[in-house]
N, C-alpha and C. Protein backbone atom coordinates (compact mmCIF):
# COMPACT_ATOMS: atom_id res chain seq x y z
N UNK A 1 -27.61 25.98 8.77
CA UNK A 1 -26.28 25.53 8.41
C UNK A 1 -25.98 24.16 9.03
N UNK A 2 -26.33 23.75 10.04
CA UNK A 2 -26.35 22.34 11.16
C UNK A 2 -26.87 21.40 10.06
N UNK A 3 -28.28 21.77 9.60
CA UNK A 3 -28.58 20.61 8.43
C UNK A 3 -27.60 20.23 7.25
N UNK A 4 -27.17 21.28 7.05
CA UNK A 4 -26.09 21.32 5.85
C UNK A 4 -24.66 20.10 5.97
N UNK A 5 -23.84 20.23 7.16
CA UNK A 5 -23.33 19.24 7.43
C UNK A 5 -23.54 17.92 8.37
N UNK A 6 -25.18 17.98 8.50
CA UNK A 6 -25.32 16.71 9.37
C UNK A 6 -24.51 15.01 8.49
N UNK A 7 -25.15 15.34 7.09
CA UNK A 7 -24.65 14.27 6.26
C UNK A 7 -23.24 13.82 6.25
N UNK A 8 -22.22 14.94 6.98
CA UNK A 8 -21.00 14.62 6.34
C UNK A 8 -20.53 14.48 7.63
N UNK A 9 -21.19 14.00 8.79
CA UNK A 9 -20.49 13.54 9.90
C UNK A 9 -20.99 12.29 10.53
N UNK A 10 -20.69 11.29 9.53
CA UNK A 10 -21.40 9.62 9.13
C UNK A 10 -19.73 9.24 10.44
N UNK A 11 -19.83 8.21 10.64
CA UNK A 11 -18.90 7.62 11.76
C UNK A 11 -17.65 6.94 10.66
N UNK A 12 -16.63 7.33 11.23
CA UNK A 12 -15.43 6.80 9.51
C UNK A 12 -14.92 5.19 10.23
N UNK A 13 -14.91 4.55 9.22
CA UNK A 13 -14.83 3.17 9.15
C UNK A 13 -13.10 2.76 8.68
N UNK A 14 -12.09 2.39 9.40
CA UNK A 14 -11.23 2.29 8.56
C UNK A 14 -10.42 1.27 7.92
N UNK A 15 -10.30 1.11 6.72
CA UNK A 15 -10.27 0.04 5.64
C UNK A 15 -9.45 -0.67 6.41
N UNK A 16 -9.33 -2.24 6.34
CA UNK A 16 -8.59 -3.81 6.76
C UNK A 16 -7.82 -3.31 6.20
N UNK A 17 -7.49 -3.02 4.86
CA UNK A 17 -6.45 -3.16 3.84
C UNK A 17 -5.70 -1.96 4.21
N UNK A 18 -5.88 -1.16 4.63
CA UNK A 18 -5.41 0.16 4.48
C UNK A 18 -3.61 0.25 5.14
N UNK A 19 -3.47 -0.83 5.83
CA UNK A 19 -2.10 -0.46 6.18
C UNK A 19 -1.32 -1.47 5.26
N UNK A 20 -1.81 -2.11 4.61
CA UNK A 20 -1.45 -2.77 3.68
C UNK A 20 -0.85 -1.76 2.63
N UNK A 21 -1.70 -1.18 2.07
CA UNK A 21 -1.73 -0.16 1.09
C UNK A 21 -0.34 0.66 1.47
N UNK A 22 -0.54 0.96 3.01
CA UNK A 22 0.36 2.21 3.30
C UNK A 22 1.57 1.76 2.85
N UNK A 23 2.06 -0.02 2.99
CA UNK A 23 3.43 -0.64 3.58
C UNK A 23 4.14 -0.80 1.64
N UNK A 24 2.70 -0.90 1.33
CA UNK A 24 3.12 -0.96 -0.25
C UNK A 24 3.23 0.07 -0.97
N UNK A 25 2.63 1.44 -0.74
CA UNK A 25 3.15 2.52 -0.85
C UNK A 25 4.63 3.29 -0.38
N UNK A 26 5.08 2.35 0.49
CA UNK A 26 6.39 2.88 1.04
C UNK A 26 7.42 2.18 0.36
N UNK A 27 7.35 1.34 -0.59
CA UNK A 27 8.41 0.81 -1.47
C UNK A 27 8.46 1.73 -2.52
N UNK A 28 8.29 2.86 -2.51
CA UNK A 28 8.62 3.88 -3.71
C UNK A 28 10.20 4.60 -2.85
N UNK A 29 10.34 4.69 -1.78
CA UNK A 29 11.49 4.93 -1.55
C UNK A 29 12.84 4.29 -1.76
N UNK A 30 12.75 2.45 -1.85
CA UNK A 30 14.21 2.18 -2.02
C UNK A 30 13.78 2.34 -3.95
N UNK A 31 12.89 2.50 -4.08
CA UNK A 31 12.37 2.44 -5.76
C UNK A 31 13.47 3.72 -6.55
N UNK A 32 13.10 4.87 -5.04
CA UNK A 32 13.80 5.93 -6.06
C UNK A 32 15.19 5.93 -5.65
N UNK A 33 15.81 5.40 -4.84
CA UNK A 33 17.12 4.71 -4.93
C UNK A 33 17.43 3.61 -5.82
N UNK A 34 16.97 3.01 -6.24
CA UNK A 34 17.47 2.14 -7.38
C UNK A 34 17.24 3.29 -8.45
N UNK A 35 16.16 3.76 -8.65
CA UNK A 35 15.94 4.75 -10.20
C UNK A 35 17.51 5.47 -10.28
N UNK A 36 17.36 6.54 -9.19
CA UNK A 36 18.95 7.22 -9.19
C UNK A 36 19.79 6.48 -8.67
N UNK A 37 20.63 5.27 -8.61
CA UNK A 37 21.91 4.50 -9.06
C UNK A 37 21.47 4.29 -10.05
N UNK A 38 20.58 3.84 -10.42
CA UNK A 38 20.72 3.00 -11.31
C UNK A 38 20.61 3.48 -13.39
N UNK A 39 19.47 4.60 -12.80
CA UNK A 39 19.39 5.33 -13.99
C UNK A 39 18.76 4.51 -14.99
N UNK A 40 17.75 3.90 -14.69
CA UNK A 40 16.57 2.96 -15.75
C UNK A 40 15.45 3.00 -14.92
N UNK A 41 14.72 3.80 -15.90
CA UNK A 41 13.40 3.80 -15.50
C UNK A 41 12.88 2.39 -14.97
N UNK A 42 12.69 1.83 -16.04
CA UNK A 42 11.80 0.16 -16.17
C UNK A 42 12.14 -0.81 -14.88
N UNK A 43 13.60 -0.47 -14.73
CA UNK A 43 13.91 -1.02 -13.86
C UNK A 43 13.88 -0.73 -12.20
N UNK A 44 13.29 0.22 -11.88
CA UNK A 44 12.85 1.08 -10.90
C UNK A 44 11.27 0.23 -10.71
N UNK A 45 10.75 0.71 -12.22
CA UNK A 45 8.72 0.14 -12.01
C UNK A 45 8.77 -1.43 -11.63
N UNK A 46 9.90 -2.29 -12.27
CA UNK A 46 9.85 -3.21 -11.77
C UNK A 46 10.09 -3.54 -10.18
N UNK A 47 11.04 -3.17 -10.10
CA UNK A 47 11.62 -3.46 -8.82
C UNK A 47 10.38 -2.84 -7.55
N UNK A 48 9.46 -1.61 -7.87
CA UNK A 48 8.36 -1.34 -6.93
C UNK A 48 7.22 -2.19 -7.29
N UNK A 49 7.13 -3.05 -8.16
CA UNK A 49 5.91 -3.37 -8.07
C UNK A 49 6.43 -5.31 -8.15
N UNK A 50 7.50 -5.16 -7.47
CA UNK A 50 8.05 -6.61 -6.83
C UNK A 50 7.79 -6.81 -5.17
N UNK A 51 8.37 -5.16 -4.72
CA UNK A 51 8.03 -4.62 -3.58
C UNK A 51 6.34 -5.11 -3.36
N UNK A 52 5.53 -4.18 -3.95
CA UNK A 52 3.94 -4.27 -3.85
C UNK A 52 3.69 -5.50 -3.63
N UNK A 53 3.73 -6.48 -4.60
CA UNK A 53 3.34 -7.95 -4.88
C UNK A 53 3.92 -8.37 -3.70
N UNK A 54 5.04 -7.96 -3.19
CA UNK A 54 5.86 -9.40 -1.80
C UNK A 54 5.20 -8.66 -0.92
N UNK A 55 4.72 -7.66 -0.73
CA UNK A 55 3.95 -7.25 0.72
C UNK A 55 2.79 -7.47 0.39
N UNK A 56 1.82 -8.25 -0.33
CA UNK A 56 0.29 -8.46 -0.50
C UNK A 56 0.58 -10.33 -0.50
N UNK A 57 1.55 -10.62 -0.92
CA UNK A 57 2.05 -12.28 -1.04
C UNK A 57 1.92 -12.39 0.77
N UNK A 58 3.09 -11.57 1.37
CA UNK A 58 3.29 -12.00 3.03
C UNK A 58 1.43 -11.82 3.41
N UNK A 59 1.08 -10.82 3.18
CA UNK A 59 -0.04 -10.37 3.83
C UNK A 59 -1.07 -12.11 3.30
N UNK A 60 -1.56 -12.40 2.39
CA UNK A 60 -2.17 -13.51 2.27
C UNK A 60 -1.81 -14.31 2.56
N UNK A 61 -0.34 -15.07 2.60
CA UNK A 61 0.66 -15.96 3.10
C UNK A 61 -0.41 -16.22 4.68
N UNK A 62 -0.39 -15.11 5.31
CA UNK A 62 -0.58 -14.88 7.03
C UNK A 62 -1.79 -15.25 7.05
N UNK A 63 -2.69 -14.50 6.42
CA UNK A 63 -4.22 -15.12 6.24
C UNK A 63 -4.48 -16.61 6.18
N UNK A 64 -3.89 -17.03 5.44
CA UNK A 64 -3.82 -18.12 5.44
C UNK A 64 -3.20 -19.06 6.29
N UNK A 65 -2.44 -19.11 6.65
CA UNK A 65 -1.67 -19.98 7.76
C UNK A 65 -2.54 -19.39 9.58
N UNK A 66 -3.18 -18.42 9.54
CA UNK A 66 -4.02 -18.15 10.40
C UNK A 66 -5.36 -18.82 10.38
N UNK A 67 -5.75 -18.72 9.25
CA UNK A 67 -7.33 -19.48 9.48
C UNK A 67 -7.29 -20.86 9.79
N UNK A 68 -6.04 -21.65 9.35
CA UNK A 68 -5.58 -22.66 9.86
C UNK A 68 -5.97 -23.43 11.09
């Protein structure tokens, strides 16, 4: 049984991007506050994936003015 899971205990690596991901995943909350005031779908998907885009904009923004 030891052979069986030797493979699946490789050392975990964790993604650069990944808190990125998290910070842009967390704009679904004022998302579903605009959805319910607002009561428009479209205008909800927009407004989260304005969210997404301005937290990947800051995030390269920084990259950049760092390598500087």
């Amino acid at each position: 049984m030891n052979k069986f899971w030797k493979p699946l205990k490789t050392e975990y690596k964790w993604n650069p991007h990944g808190i990125l991901q998290i910070i842009g995943a967390l704009g679904i909350i004022p998302t579903m506050y605009v959805a319910y005031s607002i009561a428009n779908f479209w205008l909800s998907v927009g407004s989260f994936l304005l969210w997404y885009f301005l937290v990947y904009l800051t995030y390269l923004t920084y990259c950049y003015f760092k390598k500087k």
